[in-house]
C-alpha atoms as a PDB file:
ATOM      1  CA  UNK A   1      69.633 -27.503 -51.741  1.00  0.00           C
ATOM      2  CA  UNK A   2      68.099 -24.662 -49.211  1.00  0.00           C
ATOM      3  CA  UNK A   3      66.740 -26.054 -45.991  1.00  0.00           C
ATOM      4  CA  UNK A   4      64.078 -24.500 -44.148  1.00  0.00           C
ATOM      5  CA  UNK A   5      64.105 -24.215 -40.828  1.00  0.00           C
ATOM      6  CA  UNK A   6      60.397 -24.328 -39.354  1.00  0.00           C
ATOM      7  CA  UNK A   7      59.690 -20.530 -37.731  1.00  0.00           C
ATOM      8  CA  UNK A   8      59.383 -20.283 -33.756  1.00  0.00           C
ATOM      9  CA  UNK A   9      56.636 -18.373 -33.189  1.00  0.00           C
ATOM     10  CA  UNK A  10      56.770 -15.905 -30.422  1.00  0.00           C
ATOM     11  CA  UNK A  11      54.629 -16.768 -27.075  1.00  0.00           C
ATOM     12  CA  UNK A  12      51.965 -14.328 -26.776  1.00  0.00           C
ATOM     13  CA  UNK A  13      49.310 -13.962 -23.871  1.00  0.00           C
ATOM     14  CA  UNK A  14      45.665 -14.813 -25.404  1.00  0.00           C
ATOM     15  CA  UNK A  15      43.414 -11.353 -23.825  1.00  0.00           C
ATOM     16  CA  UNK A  16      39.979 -13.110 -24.107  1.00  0.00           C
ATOM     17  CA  UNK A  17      40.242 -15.569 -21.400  1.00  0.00           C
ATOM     18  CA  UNK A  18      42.171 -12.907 -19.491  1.00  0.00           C
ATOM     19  CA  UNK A  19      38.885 -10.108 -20.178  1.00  0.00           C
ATOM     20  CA  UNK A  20      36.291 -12.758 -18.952  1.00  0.00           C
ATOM     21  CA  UNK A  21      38.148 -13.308 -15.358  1.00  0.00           C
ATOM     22  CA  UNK A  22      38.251  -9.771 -14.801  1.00  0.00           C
ATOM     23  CA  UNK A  23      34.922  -9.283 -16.364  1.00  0.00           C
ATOM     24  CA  UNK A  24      33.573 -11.754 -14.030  1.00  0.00           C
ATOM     25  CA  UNK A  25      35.347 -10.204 -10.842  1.00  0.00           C
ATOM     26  CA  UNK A  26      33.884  -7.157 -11.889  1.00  0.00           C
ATOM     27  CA  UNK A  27      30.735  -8.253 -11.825  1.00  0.00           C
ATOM     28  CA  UNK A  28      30.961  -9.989  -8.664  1.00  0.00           C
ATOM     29  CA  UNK A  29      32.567  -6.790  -6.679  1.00  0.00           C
ATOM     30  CA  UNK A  30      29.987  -4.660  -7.901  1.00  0.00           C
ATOM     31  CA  UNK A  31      27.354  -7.380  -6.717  1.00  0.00           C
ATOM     32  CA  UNK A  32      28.433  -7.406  -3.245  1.00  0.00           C
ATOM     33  CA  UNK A  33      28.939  -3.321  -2.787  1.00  0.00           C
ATOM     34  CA  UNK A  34      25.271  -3.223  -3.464  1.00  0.00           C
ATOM     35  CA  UNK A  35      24.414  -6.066  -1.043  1.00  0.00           C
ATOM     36  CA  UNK A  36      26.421  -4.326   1.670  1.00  0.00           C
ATOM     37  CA  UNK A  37      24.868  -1.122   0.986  1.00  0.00           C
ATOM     38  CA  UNK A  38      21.180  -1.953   1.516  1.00  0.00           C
ATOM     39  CA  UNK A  39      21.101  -4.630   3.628  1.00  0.00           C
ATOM     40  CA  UNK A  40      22.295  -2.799   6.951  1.00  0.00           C
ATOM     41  CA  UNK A  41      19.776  -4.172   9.163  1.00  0.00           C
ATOM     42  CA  UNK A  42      18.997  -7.378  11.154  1.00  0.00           C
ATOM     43  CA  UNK A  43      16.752  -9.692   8.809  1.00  0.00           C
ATOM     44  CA  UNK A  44      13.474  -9.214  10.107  1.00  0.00           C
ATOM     45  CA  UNK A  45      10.164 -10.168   8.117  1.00  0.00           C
ATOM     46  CA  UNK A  46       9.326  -7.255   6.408  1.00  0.00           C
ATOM     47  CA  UNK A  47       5.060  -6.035   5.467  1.00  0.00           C
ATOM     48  CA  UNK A  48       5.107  -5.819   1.357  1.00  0.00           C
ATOM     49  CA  UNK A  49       4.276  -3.121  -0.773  1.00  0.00           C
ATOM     50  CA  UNK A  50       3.688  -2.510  -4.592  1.00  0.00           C
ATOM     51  CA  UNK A  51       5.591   0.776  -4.674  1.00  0.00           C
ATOM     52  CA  UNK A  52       8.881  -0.092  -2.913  1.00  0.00           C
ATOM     53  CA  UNK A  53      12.049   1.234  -4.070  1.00  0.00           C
ATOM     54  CA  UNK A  54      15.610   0.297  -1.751  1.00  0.00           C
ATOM     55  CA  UNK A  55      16.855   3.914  -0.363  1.00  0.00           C
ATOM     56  CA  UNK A  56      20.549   3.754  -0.381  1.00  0.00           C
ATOM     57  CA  UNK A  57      21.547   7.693   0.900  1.00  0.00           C
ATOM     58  CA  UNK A  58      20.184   7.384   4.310  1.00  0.00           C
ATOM     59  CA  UNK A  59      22.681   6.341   7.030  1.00  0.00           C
ATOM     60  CA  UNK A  60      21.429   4.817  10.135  1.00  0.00           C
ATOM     61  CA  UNK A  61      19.517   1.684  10.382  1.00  0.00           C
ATOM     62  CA  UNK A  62      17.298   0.882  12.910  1.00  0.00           C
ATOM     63  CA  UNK A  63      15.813  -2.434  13.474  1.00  0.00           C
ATOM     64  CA  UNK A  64      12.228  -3.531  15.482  1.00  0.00           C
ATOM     65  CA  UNK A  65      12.041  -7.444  15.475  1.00  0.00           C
ATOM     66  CA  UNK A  66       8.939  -9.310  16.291  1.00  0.00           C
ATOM     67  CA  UNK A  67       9.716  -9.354  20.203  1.00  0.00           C
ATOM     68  CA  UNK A  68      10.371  -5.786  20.049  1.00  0.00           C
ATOM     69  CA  UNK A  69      14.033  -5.523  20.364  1.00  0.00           C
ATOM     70  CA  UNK A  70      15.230  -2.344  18.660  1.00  0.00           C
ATOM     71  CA  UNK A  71      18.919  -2.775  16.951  1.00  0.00           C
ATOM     72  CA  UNK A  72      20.807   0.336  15.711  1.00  0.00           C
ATOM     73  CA  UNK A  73      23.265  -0.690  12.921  1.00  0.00           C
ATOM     74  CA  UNK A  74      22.860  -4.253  14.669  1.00  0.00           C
ATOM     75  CA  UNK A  75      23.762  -3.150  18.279  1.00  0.00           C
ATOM     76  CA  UNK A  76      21.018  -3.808  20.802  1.00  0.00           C
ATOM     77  CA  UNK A  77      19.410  -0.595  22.183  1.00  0.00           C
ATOM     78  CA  UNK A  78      16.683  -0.233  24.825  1.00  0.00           C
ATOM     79  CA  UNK A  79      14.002   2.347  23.744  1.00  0.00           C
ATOM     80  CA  UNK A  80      14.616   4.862  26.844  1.00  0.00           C
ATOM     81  CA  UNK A  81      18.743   4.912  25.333  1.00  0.00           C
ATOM     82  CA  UNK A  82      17.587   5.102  21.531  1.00  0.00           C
ATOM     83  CA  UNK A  83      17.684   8.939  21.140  1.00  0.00           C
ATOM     84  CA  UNK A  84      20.974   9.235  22.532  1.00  0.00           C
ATOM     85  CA  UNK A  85      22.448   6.537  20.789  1.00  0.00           C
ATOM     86  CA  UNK A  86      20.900   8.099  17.269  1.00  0.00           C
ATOM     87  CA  UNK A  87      22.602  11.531  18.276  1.00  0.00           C
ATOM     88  CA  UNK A  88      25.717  10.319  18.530  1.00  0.00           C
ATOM     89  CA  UNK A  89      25.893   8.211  15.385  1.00  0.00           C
ATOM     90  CA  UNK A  90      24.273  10.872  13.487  1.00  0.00           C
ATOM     91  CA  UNK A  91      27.155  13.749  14.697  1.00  0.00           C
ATOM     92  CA  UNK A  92      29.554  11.983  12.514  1.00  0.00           C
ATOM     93  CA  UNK A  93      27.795  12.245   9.385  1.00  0.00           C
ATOM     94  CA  UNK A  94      27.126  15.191   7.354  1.00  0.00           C
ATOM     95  CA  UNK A  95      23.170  13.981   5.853  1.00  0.00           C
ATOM     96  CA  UNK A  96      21.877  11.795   8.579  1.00  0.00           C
ATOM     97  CA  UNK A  97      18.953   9.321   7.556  1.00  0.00           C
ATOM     98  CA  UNK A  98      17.459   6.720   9.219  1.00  0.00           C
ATOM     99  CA  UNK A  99      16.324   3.290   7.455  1.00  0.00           C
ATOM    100  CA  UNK A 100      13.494   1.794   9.895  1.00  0.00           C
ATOM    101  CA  UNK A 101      13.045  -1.924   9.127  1.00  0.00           C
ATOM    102  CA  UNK A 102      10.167  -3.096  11.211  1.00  0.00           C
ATOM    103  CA  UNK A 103       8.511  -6.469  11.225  1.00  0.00           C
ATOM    104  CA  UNK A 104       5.529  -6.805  10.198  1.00  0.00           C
ATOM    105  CA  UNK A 105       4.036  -8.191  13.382  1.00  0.00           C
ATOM    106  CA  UNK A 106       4.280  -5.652  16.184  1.00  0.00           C
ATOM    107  CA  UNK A 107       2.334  -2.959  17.045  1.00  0.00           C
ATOM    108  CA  UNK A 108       1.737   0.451  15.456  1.00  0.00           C
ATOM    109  CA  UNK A 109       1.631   1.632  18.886  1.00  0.00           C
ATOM    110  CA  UNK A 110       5.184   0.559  19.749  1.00  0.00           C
ATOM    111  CA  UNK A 111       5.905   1.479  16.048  1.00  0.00           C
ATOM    112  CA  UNK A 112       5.107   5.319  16.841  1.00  0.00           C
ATOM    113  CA  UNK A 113       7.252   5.205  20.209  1.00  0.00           C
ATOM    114  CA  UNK A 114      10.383   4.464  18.044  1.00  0.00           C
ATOM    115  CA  UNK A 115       9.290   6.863  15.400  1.00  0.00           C
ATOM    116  CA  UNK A 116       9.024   9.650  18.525  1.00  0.00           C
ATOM    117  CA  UNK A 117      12.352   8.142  19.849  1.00  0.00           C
ATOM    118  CA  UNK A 118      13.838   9.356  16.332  1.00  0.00           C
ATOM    119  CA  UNK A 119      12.400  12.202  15.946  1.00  0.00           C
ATOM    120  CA  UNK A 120      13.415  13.791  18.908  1.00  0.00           C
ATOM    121  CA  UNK A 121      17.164  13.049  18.014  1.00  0.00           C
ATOM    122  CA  UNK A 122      16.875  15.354  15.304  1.00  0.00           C
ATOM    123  CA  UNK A 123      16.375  12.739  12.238  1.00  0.00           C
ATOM    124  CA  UNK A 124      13.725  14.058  10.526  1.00  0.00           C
ATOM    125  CA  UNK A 125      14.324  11.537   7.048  1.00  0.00           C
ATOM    126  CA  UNK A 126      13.196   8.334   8.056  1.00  0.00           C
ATOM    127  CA  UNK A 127      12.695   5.883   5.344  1.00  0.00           C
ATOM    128  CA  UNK A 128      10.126   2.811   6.749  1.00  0.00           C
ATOM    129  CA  UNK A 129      11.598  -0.403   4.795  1.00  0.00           C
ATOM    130  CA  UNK A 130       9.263  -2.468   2.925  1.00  0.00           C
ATOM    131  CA  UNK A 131       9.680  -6.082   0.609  1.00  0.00           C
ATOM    132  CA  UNK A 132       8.113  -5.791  -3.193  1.00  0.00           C
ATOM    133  CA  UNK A 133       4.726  -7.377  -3.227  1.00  0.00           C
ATOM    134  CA  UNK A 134       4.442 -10.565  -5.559  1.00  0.00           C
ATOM    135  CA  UNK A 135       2.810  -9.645  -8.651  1.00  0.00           C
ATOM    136  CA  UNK A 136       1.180 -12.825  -9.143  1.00  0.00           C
END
């Protein structure tokens, strides 16, 4: 009489438990690259529009809060310092662009001052930041 021994089966590594966790860090790495990349300035209330779209090749973000602080890339900057501060950032890239997030609460007057302010550094493509308008 033959006996049979039962078979050991080899271990193996199951793949589709081991393609969702990567699938899933994927997912979340490519989440927060995008969140880096076009949130750059301080959270300020933003006016809405129906034709927004987030601009992700300009460079330089400058921020005007509702007490009229201006931030560049979140450093505090008076207004008489902003040009020269905007030169030297924008030396060390090769296509300078400036995202302007303004609140929607100060004036258009002080509004222009830090558009001049800009301008005369030698940024000439400003983006003014906007949040989508509810479609409601």
């Amino acid at each position: 009489m033959k006996i049979r021994l039962p078979e050991i089966n080899k271990p193996r590594i199951e793949m589709l438990p081991l393609i969702d966790v990567v699938f899933l860090l994927l997912v979340v790495f490519i989440y927060t690259m995008l969140s880096m990349a076009v949130h750059k300035g301080m959270p300020v209330s933003l006016p809405e529009s129906s034709a927004v779209k987030p601009e992700k090749e300009t460079t330089l973000s400058v921020t005007i809060n509702q007490d009229n602080f201006i931030f560049v890339d979140k450093e505090p900057v008076d207004l008489e310092h902003l040009t020269p501060v905007l030169k030297q950032k924008a030396e060390k890239e090769k296509k300078p662009g400036v995202l302007l997030f303004a609140d929607k609460t100060i004036s258009y007057q002080h509004l222009f001052k830090v558009l001049d302010k800009i301008r005369q550094a030698g940024l000439n493509q400003i983006s003014l930041q906007a949040d989508p308008e509810d479609q409601n």
